[in-house]
N, C-alpha and C. Protein backbone atom coordinates (compact mmCIF):
# COMPACT_ATOMS: atom_id res chain seq x y z
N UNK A 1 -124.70 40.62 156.48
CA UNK A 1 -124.51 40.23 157.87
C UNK A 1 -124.48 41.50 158.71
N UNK A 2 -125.18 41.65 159.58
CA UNK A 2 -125.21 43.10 160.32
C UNK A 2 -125.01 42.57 161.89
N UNK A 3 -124.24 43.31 162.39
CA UNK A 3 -123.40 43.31 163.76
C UNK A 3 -123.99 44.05 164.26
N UNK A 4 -124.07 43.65 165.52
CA UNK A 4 -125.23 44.28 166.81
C UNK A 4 -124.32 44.81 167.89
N UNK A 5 -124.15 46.17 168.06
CA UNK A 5 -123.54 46.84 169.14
C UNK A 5 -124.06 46.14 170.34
N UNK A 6 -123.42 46.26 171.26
CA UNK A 6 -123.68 45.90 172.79
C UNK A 6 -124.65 46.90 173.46
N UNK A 7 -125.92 46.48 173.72
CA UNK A 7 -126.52 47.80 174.30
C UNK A 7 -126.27 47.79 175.93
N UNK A 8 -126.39 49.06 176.28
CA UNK A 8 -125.76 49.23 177.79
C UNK A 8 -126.48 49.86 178.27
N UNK A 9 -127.52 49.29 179.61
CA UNK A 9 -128.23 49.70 180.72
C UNK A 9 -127.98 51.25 180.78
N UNK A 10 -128.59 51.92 180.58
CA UNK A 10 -128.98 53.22 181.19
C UNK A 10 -128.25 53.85 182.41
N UNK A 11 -128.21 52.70 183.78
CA UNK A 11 -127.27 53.29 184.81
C UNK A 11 -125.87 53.20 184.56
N UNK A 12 -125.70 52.11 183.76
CA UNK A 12 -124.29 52.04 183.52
C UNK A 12 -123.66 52.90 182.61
N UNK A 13 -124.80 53.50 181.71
CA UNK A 13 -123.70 54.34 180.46
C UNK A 13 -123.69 55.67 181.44
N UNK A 14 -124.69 56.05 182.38
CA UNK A 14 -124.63 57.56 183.46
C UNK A 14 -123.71 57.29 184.51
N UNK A 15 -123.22 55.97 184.95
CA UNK A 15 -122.58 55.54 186.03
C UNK A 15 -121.27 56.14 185.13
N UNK A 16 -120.79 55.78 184.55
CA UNK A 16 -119.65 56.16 183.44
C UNK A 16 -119.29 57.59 183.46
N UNK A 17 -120.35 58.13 182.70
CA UNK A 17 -120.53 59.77 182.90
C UNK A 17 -119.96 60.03 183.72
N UNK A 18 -120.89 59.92 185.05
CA UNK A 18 -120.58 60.16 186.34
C UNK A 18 -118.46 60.46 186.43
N UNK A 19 -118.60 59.01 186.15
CA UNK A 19 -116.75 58.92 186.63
C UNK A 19 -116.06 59.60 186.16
N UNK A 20 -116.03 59.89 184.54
CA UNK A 20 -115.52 60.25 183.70
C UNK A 20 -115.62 61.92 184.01
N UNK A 21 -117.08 62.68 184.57
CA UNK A 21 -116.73 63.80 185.00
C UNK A 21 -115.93 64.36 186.35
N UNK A 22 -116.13 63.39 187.47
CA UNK A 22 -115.18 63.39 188.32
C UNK A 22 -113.89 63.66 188.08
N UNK A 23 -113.14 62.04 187.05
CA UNK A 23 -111.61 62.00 186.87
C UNK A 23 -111.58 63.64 186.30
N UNK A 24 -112.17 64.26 185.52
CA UNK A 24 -112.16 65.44 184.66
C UNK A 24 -111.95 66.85 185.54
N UNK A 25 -112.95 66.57 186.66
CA UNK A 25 -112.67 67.59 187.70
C UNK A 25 -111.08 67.48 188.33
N UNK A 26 -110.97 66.15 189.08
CA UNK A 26 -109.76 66.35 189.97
C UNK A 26 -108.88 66.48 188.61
N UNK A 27 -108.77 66.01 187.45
CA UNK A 27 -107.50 66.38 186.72
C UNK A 27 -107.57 68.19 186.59
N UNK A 28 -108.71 68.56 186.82
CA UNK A 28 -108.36 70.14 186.16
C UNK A 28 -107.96 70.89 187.89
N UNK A 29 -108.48 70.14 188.91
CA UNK A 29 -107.89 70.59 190.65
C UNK A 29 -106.57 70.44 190.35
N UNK A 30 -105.96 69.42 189.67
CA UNK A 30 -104.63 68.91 189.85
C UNK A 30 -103.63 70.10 188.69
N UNK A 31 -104.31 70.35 187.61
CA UNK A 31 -103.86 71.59 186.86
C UNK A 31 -103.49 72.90 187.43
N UNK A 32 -104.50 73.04 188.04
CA UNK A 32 -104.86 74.72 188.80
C UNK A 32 -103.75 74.34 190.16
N UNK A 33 -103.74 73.55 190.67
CA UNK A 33 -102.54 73.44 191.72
C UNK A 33 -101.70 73.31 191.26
N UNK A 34 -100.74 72.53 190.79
CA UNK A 34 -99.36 72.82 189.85
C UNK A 34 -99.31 73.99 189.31
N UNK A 35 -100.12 74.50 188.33
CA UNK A 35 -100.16 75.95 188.33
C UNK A 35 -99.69 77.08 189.62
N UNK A 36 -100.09 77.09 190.36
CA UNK A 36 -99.92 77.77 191.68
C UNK A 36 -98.76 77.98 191.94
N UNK A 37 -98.87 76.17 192.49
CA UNK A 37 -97.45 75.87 193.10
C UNK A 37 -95.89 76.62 192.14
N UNK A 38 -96.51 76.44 190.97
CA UNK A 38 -95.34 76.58 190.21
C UNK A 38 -95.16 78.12 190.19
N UNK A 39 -96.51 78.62 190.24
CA UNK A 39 -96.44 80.46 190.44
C UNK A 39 -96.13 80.89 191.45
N UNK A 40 -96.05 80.34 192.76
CA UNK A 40 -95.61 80.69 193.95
C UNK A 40 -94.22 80.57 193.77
N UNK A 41 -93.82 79.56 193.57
CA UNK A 41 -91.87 79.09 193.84
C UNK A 41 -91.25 79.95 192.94
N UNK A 42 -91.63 80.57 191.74
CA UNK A 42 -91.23 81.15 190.93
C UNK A 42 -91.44 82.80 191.19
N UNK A 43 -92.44 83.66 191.87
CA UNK A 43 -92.63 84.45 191.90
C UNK A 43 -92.39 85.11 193.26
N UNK A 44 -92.37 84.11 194.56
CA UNK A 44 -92.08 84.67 195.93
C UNK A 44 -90.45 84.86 196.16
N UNK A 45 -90.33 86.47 196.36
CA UNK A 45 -88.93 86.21 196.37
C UNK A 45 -88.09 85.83 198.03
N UNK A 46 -88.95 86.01 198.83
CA UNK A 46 -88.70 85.45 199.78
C UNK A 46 -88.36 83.87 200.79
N UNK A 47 -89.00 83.20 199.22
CA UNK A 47 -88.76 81.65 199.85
C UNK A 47 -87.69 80.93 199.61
N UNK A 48 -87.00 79.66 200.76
CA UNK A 48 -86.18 79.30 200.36
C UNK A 48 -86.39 77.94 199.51
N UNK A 49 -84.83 77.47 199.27
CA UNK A 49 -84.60 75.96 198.61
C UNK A 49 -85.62 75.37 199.15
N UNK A 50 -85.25 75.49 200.54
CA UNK A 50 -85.98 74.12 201.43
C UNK A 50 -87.35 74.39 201.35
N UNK A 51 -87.93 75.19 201.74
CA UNK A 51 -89.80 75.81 201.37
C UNK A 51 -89.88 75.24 199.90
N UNK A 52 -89.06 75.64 198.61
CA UNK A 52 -89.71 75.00 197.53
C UNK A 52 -89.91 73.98 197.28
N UNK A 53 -88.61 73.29 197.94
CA UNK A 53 -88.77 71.73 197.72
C UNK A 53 -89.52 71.16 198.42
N UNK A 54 -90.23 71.26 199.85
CA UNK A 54 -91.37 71.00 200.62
C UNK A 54 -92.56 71.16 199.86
N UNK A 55 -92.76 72.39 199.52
CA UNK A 55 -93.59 73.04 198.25
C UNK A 55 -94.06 72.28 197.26
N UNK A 56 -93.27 71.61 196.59
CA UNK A 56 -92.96 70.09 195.70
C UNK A 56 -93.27 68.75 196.27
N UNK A 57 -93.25 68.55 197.27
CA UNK A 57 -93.24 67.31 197.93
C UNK A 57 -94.79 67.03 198.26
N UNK A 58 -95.33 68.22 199.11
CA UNK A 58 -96.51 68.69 199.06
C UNK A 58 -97.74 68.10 198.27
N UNK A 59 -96.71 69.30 196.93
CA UNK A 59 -97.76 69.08 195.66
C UNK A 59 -97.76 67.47 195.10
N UNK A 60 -96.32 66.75 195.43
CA UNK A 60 -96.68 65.40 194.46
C UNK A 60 -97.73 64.32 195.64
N UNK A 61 -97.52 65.06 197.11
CA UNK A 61 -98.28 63.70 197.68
C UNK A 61 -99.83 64.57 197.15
N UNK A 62 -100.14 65.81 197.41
CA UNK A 62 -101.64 65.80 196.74
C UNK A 62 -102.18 64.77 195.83
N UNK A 63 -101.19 65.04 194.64
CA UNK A 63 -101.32 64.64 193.20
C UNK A 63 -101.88 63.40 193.44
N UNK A 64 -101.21 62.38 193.79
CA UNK A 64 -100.94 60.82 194.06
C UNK A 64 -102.71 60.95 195.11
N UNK A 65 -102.42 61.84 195.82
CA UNK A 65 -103.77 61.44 196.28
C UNK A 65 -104.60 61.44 196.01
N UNK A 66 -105.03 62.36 194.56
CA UNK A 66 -105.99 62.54 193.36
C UNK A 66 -105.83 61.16 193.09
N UNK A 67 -104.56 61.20 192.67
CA UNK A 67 -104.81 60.09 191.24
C UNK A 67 -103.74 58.71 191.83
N UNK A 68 -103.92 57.98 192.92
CA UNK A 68 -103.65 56.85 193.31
C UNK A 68 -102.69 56.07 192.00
N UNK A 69 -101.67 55.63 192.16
CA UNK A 69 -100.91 54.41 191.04
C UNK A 69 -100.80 54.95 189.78
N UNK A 70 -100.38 56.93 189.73
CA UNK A 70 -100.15 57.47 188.43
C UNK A 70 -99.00 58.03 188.98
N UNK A 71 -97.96 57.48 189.66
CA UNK A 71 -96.67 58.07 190.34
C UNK A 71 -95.86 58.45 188.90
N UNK A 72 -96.12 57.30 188.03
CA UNK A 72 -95.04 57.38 186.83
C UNK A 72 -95.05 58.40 185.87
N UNK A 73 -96.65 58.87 185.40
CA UNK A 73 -96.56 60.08 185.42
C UNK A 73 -96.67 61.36 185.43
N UNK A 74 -97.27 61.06 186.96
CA UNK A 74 -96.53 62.22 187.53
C UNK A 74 -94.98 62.60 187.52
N UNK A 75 -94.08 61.87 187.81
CA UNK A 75 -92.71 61.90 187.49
C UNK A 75 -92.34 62.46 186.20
N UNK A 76 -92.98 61.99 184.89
CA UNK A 76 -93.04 62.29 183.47
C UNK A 76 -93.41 63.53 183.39
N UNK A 77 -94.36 64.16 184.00
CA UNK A 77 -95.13 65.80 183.75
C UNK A 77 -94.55 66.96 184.18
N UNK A 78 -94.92 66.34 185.73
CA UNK A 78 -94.71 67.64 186.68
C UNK A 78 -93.14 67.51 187.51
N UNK A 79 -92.94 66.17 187.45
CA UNK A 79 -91.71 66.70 188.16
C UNK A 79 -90.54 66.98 187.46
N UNK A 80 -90.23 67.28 186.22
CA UNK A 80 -89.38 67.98 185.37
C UNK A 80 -89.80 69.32 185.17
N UNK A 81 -90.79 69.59 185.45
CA UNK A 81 -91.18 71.00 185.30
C UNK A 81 -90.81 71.44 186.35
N UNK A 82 -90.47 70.75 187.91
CA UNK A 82 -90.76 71.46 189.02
C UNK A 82 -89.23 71.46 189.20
N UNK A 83 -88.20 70.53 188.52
CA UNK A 83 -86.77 70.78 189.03
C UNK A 83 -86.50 72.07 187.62
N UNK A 84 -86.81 71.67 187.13
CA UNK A 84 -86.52 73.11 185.80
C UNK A 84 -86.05 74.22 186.65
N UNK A 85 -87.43 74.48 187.48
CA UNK A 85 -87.95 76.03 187.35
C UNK A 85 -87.49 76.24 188.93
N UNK A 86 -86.80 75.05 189.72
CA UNK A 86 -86.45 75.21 190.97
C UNK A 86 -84.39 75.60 190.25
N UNK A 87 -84.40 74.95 189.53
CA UNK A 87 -82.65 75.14 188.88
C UNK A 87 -82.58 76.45 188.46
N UNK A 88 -83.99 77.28 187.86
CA UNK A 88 -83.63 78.29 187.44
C UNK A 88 -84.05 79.33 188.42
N UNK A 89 -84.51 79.18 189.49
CA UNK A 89 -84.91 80.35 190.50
C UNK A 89 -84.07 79.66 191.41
N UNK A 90 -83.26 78.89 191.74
CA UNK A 90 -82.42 78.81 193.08
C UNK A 90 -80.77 78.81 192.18
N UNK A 91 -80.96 78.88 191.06
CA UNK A 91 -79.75 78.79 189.99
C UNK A 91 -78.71 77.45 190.76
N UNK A 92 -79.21 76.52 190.79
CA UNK A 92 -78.86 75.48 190.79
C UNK A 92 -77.90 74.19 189.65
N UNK A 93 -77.04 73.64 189.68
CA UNK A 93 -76.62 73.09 188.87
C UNK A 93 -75.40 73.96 188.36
């Protein structure tokens, strides 16, 4: 008995591509900015609480604007990384 894969139109398996390199881009925009962000708050010694945490706020509405209905996690990733490293440069807690 031999089973027959689903064959898939040509535009649709490049339409795919397509998306799949997009999501790939904004996830690596969304890398390289957290990156930043996180090298700025950590390395400027001039900024305050309030600038970092704006700084943060910033970065999560970007994020969300990349990636629409991934609030959860985002919450899971980046925003434990971002109170970490705000507790340990404003010595908080």
């Amino acid at each position: 008995m031999e089973v027959q894969g689903a064959e898939q139109p040509d535009g649709e398996h490049n339409e795919r591509k397509d998306t799949n390199k997009e999501e790939a881009r904004r996830l690596r925009r969304l890398q390289v900015m957290m990156s930043m962000v996180m090298s700025v708050i950590s390395q400027d010694p001039d900024m305050t609480l309030e600038e970092a945490a704006e700084m943060a706020a910033n970065a999560r509405r970007a994020a969300l604007s990349m990636f629409p209905d991934k609030e959860l996690a985002y919450d899971l990733i980046y925003r434990p990384r971002l109170q970490r490293l705000m507790n340990e440069r404003f010595r908080l807690q």
